[in-house]
PDB file of N, CA and C in Angstrom:
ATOM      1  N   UNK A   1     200.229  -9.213 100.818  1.00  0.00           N
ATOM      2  CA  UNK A   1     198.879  -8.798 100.487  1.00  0.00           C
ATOM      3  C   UNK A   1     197.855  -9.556 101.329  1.00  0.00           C
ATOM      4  N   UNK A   2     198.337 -10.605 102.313  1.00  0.00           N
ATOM      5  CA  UNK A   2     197.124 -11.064 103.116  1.00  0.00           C
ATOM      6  C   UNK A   2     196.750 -10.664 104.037  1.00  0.00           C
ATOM      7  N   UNK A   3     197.529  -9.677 104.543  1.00  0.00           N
ATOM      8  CA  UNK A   3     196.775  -8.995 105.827  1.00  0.00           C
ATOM      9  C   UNK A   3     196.103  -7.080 105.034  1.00  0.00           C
ATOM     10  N   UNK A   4     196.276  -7.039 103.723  1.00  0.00           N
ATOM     11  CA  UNK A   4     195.463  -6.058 103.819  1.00  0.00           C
ATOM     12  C   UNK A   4     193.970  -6.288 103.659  1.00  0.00           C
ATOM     13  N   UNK A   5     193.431  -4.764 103.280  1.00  0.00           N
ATOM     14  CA  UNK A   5     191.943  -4.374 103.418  1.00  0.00           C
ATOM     15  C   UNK A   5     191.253  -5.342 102.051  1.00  0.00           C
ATOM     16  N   UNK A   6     189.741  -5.583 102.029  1.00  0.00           N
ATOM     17  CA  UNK A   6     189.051  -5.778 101.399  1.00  0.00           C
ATOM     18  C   UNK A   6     189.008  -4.992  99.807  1.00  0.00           C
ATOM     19  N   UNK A   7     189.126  -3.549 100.378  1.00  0.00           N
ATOM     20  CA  UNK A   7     189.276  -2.335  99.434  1.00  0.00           C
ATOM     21  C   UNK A   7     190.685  -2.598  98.812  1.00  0.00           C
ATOM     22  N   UNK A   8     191.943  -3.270  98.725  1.00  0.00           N
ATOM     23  CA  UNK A   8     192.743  -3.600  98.365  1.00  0.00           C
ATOM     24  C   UNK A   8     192.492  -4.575  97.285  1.00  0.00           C
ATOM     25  N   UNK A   9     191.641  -5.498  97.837  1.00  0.00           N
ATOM     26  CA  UNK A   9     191.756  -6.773  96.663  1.00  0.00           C
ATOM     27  C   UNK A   9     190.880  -6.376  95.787  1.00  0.00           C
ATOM     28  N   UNK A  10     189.531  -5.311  96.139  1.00  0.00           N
ATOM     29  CA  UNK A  10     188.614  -5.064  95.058  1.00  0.00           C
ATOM     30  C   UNK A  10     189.504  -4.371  93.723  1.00  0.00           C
ATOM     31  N   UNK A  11     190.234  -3.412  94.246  1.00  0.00           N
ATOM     32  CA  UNK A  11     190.861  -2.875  93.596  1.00  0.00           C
ATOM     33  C   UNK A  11     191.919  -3.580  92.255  1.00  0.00           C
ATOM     34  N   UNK A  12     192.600  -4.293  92.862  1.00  0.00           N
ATOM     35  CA  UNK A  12     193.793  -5.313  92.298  1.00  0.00           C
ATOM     36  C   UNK A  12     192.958  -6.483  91.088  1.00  0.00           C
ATOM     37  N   UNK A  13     191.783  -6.502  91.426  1.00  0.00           N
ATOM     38  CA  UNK A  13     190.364  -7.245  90.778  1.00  0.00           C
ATOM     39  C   UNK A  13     189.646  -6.543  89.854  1.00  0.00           C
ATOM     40  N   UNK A  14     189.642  -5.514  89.725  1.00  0.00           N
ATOM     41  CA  UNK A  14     188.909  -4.649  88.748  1.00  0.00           C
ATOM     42  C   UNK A  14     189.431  -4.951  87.369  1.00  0.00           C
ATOM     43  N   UNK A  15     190.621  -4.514  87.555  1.00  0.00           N
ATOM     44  CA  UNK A  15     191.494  -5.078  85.482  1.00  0.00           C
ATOM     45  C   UNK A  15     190.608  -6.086  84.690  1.00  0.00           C
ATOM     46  N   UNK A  16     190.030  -7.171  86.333  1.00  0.00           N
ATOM     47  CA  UNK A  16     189.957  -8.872  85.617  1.00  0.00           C
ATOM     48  C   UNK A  16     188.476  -8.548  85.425  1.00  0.00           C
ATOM     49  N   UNK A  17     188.006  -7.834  86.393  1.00  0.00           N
ATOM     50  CA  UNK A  17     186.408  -7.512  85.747  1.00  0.00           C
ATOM     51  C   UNK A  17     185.755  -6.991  84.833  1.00  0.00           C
ATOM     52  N   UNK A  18     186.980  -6.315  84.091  1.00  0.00           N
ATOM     53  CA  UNK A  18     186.537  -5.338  82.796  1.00  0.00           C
ATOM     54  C   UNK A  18     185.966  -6.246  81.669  1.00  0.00           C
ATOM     55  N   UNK A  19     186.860  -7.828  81.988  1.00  0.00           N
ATOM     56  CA  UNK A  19     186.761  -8.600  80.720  1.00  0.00           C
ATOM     57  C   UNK A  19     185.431  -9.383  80.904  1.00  0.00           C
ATOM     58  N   UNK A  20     184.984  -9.400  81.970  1.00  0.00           N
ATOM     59  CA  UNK A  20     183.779 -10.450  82.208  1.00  0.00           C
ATOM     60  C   UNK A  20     182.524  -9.716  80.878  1.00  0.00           C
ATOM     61  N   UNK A  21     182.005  -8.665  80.678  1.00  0.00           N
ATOM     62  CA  UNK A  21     180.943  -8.124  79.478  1.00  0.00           C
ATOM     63  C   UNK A  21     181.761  -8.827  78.292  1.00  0.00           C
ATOM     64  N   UNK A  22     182.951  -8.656  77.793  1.00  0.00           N
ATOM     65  CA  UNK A  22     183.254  -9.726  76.672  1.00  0.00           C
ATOM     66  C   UNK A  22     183.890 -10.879  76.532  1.00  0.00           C
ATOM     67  N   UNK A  23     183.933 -11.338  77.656  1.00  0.00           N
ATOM     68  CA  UNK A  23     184.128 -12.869  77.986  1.00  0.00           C
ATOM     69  C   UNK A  23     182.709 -13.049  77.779  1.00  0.00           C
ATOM     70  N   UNK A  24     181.501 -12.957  78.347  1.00  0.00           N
ATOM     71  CA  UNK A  24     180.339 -13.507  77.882  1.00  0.00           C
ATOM     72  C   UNK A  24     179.464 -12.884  76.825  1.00  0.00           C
ATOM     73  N   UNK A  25     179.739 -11.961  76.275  1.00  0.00           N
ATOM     74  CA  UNK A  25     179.438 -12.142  74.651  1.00  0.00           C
ATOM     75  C   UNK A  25     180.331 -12.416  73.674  1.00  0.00           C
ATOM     76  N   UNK A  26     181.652 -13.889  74.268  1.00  0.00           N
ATOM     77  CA  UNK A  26     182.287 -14.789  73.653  1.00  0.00           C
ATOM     78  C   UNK A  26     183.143 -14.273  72.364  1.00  0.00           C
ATOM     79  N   UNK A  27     183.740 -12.743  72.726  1.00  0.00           N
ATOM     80  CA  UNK A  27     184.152 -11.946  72.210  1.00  0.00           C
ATOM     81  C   UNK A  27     185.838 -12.602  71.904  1.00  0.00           C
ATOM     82  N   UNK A  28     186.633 -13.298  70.708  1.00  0.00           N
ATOM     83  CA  UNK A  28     187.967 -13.356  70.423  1.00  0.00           C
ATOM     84  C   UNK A  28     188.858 -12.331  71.302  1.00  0.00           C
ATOM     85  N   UNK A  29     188.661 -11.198  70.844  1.00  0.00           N
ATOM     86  CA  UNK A  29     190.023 -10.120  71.083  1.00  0.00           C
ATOM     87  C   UNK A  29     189.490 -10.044  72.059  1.00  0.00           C
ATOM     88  N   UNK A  30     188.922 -10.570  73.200  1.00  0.00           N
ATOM     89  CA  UNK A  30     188.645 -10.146  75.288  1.00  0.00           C
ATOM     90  C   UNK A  30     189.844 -11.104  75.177  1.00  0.00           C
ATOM     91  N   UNK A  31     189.415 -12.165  74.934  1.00  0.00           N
ATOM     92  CA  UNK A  31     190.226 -13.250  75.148  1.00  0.00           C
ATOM     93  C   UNK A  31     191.873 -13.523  75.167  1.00  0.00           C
ATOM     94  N   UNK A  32     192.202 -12.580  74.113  1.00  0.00           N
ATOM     95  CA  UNK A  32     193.656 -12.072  73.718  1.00  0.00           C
ATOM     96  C   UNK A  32     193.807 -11.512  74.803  1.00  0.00           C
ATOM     97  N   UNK A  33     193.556 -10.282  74.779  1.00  0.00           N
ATOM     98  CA  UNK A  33     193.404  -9.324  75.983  1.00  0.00           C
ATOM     99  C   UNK A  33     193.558  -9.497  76.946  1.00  0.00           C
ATOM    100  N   UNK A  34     192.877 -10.708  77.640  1.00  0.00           N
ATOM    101  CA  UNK A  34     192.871 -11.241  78.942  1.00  0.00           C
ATOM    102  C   UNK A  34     194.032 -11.852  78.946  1.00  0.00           C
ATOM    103  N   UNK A  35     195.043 -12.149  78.070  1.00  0.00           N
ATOM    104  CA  UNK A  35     195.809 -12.732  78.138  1.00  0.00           C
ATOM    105  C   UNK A  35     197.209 -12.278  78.489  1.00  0.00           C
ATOM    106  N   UNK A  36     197.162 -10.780  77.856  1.00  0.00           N
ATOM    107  CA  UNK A  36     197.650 -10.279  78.431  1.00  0.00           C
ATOM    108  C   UNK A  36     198.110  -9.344  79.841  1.00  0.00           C
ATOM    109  N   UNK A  37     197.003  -9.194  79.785  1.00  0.00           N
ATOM    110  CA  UNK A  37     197.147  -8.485  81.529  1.00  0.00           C
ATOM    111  C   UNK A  37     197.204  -9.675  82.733  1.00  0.00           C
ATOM    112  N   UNK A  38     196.639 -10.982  82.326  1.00  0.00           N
ATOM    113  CA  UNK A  38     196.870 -12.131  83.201  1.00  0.00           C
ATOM    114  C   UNK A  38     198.425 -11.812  83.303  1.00  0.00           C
ATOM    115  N   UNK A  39     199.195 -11.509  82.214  1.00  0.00           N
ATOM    116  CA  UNK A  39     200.719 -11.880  82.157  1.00  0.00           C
ATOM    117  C   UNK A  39     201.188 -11.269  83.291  1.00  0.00           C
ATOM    118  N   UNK A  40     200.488  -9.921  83.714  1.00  0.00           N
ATOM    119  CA  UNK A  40     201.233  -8.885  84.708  1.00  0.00           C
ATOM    120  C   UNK A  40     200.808  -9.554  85.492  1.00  0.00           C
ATOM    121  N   UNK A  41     199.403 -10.509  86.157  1.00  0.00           N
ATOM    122  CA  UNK A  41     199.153 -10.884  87.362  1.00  0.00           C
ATOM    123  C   UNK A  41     200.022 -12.272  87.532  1.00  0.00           C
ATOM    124  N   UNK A  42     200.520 -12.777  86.828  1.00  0.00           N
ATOM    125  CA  UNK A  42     201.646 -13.863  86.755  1.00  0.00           C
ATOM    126  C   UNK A  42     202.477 -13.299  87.293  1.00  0.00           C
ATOM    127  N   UNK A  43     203.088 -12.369  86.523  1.00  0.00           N
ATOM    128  CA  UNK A  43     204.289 -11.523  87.064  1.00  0.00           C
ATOM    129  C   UNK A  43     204.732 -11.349  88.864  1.00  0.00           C
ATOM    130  N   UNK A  44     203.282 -10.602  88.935  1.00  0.00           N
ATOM    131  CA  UNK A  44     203.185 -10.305  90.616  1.00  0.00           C
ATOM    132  C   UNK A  44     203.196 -11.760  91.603  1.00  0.00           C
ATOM    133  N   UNK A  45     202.554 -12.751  91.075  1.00  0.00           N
ATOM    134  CA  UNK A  45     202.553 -14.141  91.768  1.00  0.00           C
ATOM    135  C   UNK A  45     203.715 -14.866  91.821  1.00  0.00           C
ATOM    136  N   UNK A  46     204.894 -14.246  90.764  1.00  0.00           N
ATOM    137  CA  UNK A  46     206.024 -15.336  91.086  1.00  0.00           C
ATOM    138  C   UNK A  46     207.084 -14.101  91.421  1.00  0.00           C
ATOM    139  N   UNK A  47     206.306 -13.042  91.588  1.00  0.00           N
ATOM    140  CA  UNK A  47     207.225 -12.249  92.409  1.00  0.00           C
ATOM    141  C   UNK A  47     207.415 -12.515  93.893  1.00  0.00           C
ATOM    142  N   UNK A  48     206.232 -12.915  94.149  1.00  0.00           N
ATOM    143  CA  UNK A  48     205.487 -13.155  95.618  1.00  0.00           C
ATOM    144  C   UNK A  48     206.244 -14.033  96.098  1.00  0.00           C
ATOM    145  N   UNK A  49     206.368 -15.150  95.474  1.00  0.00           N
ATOM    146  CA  UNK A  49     206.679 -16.497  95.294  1.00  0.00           C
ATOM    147  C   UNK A  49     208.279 -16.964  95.686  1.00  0.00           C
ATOM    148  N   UNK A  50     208.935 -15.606  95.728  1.00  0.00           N
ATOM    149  CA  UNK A  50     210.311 -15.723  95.493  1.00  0.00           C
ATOM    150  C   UNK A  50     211.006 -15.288  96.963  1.00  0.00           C
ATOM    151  N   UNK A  51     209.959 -15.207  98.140  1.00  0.00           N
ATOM    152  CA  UNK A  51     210.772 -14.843  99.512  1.00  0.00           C
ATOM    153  C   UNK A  51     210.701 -16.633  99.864  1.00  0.00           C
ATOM    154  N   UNK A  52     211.167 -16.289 100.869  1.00  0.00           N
ATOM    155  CA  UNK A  52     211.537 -17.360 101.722  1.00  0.00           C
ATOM    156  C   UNK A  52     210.428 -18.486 101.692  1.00  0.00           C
ATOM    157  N   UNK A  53     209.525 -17.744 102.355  1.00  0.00           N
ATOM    158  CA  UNK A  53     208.521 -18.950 102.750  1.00  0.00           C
ATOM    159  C   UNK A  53     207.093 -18.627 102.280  1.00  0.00           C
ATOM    160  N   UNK A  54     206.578 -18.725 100.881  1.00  0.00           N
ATOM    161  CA  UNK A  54     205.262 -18.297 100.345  1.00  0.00           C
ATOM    162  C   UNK A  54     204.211 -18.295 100.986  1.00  0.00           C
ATOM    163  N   UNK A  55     203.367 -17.700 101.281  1.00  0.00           N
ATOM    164  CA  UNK A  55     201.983 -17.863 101.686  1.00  0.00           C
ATOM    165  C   UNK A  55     200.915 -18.670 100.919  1.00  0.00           C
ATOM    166  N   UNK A  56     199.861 -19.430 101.168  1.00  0.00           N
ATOM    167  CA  UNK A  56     199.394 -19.764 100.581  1.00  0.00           C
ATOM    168  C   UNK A  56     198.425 -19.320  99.431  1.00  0.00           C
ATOM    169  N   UNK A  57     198.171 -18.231  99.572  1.00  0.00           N
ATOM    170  CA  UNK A  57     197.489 -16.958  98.720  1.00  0.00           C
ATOM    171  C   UNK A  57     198.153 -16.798  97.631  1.00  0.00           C
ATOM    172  N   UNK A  58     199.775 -16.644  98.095  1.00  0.00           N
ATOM    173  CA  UNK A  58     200.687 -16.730  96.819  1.00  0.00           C
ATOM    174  C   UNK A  58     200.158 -17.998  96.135  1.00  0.00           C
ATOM    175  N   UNK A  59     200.376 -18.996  96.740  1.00  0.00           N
ATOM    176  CA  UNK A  59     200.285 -19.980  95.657  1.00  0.00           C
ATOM    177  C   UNK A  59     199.556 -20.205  94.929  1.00  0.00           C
ATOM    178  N   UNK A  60     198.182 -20.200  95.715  1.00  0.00           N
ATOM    179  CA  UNK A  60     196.688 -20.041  94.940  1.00  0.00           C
ATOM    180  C   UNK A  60     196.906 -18.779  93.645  1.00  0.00           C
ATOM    181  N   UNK A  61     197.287 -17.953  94.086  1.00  0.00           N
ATOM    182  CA  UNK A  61     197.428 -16.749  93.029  1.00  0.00           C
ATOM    183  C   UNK A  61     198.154 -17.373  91.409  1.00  0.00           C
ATOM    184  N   UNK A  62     199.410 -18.170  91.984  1.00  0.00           N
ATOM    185  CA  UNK A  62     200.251 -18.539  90.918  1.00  0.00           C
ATOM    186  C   UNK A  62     199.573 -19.302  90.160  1.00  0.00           C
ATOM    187  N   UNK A  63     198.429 -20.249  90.907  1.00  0.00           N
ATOM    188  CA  UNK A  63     198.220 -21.469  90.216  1.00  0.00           C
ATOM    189  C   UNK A  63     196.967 -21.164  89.284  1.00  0.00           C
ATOM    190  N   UNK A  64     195.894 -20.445  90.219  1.00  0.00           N
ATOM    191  CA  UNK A  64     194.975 -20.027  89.138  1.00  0.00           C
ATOM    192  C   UNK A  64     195.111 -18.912  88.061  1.00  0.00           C
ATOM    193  N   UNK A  65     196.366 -18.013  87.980  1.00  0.00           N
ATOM    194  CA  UNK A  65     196.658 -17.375  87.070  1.00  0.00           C
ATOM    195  C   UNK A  65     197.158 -18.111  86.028  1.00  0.00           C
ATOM    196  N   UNK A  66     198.190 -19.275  86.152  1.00  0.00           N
ATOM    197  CA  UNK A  66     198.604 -20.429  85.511  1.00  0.00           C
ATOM    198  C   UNK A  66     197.311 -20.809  84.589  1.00  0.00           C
ATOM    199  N   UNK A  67     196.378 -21.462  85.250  1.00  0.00           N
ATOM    200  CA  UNK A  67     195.094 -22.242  84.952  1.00  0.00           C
ATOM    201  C   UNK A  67     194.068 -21.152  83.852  1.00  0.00           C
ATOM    202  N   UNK A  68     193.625 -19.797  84.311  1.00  0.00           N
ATOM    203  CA  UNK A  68     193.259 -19.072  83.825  1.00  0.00           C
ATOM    204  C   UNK A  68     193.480 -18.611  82.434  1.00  0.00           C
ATOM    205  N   UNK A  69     195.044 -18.109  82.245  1.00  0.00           N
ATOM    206  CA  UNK A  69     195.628 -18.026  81.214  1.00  0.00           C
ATOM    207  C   UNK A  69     195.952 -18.949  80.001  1.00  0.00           C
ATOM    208  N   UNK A  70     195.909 -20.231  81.189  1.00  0.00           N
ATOM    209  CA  UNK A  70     195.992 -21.408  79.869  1.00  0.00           C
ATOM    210  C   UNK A  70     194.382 -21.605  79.456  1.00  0.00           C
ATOM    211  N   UNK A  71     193.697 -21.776  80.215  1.00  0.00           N
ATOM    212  CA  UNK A  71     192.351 -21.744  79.431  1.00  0.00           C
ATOM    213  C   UNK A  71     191.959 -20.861  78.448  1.00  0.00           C
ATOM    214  N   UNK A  72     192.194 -19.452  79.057  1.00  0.00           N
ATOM    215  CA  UNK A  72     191.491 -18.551  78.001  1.00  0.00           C
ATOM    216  C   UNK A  72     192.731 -18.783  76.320  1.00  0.00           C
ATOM    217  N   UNK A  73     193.921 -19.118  76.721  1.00  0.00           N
ATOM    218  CA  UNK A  73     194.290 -19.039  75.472  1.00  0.00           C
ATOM    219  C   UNK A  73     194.145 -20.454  74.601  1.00  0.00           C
ATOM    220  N   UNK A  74     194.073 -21.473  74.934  1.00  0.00           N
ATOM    221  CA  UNK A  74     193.277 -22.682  74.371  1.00  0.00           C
ATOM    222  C   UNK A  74     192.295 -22.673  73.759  1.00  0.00           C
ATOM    223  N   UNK A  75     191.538 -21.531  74.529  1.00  0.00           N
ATOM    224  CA  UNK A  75     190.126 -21.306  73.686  1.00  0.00           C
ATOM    225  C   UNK A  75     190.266 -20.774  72.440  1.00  0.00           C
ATOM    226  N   UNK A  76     191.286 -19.552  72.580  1.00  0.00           N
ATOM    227  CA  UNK A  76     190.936 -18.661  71.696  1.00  0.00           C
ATOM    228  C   UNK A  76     191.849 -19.428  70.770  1.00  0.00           C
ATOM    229  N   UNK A  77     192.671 -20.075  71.176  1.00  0.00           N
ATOM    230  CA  UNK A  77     193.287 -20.692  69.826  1.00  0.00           C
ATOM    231  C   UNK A  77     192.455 -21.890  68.982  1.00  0.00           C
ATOM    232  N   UNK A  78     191.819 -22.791  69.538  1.00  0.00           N
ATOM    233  CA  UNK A  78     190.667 -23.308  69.230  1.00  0.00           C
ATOM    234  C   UNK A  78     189.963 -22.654  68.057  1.00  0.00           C
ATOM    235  N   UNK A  79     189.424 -21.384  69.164  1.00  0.00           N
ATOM    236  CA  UNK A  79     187.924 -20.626  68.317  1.00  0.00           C
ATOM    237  C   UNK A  79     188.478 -19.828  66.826  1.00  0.00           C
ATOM    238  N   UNK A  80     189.986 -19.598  67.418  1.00  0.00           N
ATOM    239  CA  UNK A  80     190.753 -19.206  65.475  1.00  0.00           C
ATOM    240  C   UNK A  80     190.767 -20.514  64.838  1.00  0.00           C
ATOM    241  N   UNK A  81     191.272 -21.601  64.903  1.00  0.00           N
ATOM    242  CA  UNK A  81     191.260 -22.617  64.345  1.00  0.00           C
ATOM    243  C   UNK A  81     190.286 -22.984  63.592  1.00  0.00           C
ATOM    244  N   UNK A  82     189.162 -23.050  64.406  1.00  0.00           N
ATOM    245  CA  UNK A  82     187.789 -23.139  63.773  1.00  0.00           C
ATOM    246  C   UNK A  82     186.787 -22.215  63.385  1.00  0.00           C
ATOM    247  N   UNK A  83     187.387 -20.975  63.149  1.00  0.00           N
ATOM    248  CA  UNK A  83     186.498 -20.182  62.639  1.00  0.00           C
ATOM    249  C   UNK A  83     185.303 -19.955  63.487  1.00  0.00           C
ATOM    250  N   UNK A  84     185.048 -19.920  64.612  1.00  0.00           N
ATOM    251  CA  UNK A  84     183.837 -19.664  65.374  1.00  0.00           C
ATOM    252  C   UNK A  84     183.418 -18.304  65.645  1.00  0.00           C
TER     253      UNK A  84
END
């Protein structure tokens, strides 16, 4: 995926943009949500991950999907915890 088009990554990016309107009106179930479709972009990153010699894009991909997913679900486990 690093030598394609611009119009490629917008595309592959859209899923994650749907959640940004209820990620910031601090919406619980975005948060779930996001959690799941992160799972498929995990998926694709340690698919990536598995030739010979990774690119660095892969890795970045793996790591902030890693990072992403653990945040948003910390939160939301948090924000159940405490009733927020």
């Amino acid at each position: 995926m690093q030598s394609a088009p611009a119009v490629i990554y917008v595309i592959s990016l859209v899923p994650l943009m749907i959640f940004i309107p209820g990620i910031l009106a601090d919406r619980l179930r975005t948060l779930i949500w996001l959690g799941f479709v992160l799972l498929l972009y995990f998926y694709n990153a340690v698919q990536n991950m598995a030739v010979p010699e990774p690119q660095a894009m892969d890795i970045a991909e793996l790591v902030l999907t890693v990072v992403l997913f653990s945040a948003s679900m910390v939160y939301a486990r948090i924000r159940q915890v405490n009733n927020i």
